[in-house]
C-alpha atoms as a PDB file:
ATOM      1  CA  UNK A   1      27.662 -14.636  11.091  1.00  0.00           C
ATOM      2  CA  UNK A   2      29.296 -15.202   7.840  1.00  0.00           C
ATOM      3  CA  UNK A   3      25.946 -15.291   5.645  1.00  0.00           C
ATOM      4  CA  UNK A   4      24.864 -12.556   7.550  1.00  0.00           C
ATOM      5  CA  UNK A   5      27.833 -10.473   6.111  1.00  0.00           C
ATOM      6  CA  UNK A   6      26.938 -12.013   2.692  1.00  0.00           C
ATOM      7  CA  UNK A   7      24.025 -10.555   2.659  1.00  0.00           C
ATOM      8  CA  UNK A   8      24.975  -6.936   4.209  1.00  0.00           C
ATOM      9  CA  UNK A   9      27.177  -7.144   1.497  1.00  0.00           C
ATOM     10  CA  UNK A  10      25.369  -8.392  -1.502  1.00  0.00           C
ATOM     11  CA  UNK A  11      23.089  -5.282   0.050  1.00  0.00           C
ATOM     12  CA  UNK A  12      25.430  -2.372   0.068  1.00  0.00           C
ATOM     13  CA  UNK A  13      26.523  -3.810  -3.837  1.00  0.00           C
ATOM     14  CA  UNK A  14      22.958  -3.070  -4.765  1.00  0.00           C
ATOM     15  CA  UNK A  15      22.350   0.093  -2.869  1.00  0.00           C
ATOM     16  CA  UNK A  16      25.507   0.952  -5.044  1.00  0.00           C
ATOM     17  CA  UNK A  17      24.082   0.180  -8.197  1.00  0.00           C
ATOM     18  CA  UNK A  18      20.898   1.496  -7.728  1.00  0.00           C
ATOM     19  CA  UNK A  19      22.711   4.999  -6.525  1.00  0.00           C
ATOM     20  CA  UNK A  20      25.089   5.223  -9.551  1.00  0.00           C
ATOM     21  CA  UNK A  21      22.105   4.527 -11.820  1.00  0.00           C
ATOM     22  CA  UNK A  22      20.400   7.303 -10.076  1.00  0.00           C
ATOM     23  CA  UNK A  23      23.105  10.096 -10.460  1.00  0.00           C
ATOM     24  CA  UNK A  24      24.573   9.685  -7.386  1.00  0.00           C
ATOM     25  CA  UNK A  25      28.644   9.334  -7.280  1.00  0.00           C
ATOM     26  CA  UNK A  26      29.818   7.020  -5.072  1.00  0.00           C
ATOM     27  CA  UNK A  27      32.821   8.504  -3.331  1.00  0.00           C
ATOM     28  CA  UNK A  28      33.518   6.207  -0.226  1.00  0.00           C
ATOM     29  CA  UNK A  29      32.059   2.267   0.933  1.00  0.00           C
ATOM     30  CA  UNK A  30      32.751   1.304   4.686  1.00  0.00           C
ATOM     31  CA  UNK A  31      34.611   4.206   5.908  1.00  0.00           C
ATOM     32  CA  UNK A  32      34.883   3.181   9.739  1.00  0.00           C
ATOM     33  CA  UNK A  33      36.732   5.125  12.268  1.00  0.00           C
ATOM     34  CA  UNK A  34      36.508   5.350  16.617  1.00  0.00           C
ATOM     35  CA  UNK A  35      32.983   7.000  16.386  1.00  0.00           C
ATOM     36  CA  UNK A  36      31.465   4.593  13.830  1.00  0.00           C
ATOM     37  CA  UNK A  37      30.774   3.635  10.597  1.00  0.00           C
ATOM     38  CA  UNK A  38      28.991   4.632   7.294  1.00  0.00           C
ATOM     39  CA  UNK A  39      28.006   2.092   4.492  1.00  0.00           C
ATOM     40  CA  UNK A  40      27.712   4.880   1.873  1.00  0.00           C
ATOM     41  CA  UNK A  41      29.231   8.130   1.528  1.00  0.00           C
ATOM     42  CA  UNK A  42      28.081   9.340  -1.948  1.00  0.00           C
ATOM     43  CA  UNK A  43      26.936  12.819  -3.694  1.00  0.00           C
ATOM     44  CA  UNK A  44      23.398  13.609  -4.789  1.00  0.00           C
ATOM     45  CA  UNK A  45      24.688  15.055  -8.294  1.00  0.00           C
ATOM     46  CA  UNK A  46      21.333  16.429  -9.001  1.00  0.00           C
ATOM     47  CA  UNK A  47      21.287  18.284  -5.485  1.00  0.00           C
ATOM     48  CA  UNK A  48      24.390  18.878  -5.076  1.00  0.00           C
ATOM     49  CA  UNK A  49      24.987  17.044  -1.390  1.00  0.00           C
ATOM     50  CA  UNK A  50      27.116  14.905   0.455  1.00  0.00           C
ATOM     51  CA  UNK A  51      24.748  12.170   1.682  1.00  0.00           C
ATOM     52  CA  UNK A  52      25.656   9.188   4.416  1.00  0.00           C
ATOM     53  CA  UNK A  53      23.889   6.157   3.656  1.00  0.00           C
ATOM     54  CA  UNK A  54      23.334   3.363   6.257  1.00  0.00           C
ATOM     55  CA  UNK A  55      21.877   0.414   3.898  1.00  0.00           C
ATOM     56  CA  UNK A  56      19.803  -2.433   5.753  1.00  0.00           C
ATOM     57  CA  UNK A  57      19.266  -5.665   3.867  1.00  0.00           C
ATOM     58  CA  UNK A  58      16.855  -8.131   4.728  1.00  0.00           C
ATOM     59  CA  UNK A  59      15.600 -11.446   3.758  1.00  0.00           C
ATOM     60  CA  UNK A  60      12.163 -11.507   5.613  1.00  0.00           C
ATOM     61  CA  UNK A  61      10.262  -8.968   7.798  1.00  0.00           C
ATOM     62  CA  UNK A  62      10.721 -11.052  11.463  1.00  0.00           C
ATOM     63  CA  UNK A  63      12.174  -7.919  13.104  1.00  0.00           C
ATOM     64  CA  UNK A  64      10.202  -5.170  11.926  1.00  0.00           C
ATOM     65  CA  UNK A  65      11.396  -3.197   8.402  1.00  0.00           C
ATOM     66  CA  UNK A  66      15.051  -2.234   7.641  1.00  0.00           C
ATOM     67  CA  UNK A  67      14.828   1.354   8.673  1.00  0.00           C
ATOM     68  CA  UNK A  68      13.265   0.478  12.402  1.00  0.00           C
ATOM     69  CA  UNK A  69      17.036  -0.697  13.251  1.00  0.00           C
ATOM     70  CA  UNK A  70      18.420   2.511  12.789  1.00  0.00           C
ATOM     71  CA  UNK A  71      18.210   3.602  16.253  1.00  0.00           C
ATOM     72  CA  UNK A  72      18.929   6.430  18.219  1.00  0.00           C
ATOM     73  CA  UNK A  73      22.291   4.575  19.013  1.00  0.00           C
ATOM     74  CA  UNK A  74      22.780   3.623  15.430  1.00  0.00           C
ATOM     75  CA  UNK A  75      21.860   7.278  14.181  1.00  0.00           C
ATOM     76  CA  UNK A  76      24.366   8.558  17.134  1.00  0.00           C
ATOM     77  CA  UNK A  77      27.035   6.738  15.406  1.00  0.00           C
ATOM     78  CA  UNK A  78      26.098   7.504  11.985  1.00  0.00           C
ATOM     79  CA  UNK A  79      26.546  11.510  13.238  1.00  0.00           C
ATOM     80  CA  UNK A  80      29.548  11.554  14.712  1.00  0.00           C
ATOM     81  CA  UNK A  81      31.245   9.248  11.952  1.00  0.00           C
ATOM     82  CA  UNK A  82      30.082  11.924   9.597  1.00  0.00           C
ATOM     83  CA  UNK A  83      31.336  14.713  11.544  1.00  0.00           C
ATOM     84  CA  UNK A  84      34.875  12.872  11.717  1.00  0.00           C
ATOM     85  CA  UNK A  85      34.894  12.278   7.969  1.00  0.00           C
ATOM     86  CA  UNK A  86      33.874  16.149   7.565  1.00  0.00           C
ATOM     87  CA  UNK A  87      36.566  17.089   9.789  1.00  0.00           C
ATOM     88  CA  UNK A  88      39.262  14.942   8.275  1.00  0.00           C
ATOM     89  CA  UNK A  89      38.615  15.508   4.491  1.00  0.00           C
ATOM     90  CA  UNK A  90      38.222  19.736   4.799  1.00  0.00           C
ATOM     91  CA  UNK A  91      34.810  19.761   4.038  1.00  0.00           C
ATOM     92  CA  UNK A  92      33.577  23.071   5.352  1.00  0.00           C
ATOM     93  CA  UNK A  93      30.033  24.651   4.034  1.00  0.00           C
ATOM     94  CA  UNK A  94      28.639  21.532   2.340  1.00  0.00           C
ATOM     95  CA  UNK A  95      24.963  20.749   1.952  1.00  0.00           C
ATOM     96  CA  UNK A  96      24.903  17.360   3.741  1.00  0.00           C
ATOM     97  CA  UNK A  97      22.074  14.816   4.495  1.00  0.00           C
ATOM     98  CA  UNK A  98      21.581  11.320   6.073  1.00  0.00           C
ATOM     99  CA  UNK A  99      19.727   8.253   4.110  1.00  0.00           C
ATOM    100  CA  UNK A 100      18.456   4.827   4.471  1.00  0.00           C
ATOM    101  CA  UNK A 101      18.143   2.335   2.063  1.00  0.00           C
ATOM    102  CA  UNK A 102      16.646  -0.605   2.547  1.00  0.00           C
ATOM    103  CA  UNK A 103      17.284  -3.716   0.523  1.00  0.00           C
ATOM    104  CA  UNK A 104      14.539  -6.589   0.669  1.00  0.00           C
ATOM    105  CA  UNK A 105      15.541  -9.956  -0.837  1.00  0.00           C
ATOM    106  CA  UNK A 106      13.503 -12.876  -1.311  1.00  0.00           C
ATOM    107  CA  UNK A 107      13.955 -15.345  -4.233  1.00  0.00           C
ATOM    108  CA  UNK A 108      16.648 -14.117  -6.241  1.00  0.00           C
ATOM    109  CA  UNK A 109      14.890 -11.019  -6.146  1.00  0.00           C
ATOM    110  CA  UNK A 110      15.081  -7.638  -4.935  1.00  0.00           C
ATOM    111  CA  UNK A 111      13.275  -4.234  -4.315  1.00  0.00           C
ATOM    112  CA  UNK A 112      14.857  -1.165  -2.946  1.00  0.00           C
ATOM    113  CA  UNK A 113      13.782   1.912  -0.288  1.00  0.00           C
ATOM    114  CA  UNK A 114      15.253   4.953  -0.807  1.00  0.00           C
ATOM    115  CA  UNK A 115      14.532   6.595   2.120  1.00  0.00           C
ATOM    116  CA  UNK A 116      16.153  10.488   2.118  1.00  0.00           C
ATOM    117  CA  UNK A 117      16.631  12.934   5.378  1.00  0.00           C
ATOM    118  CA  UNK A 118      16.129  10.548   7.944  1.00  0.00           C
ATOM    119  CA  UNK A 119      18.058  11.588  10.357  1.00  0.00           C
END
């Protein structure tokens, strides 16, 4: 369990990077509450939008690619977590959208999937 979170982590610290060096601001990391929890919450500078990123990191492609594990139970989550952090920071009229980014590590080496809207 522990490497596991090592490598979520080491995941989401790259997703980060790659964001930031992207023109994306990074505005929250981990923000969990009773309906779920987000990875990312950053803004698109360019576009102008709130986006939720759920980052999946893996080392090898046993169970399928990053994104298949966002489920409809996962996605659920992801929505209603949004909604709450909506809700509790005043953010009314906002352009918002939902993201995945997967993180593939193998050798000290990494690529990354930016994949926008896909929820």
């Amino acid at each position: 369990m522990y490497i596991k979170k090592q490598v979520g982590d080491y995941g989401e610290d790259l997703a980060c990077e790659y964001l930031i060096n992207n023109n994306y601001k990074i505005i929250k990391r981990n923000f969990r509450c009773k309906q779920g929890e987000i990875d990312i919450i950053a803004k698109d500078i360019q576009k102008n939008e709130l986006v939720f990123i759920e980052v999946k990191t893996r080392l090898n492609f046993h169970f399928g690619s990053p994104a298949q594990s966002v489920n409809s139970i996962k996605q659920m989550h992801i929505i209603n977590a949004s909604k709450y952090y909506i809700y509790k920071n005043s953010l009314n009229n906002c352009f918002i959208r939902f993201d995945v980014i997967e993180v593939f590590v193998k050798n000290y080496q990494f690529k990354i999937n930016h994949i926008k809207q896909i929820i």
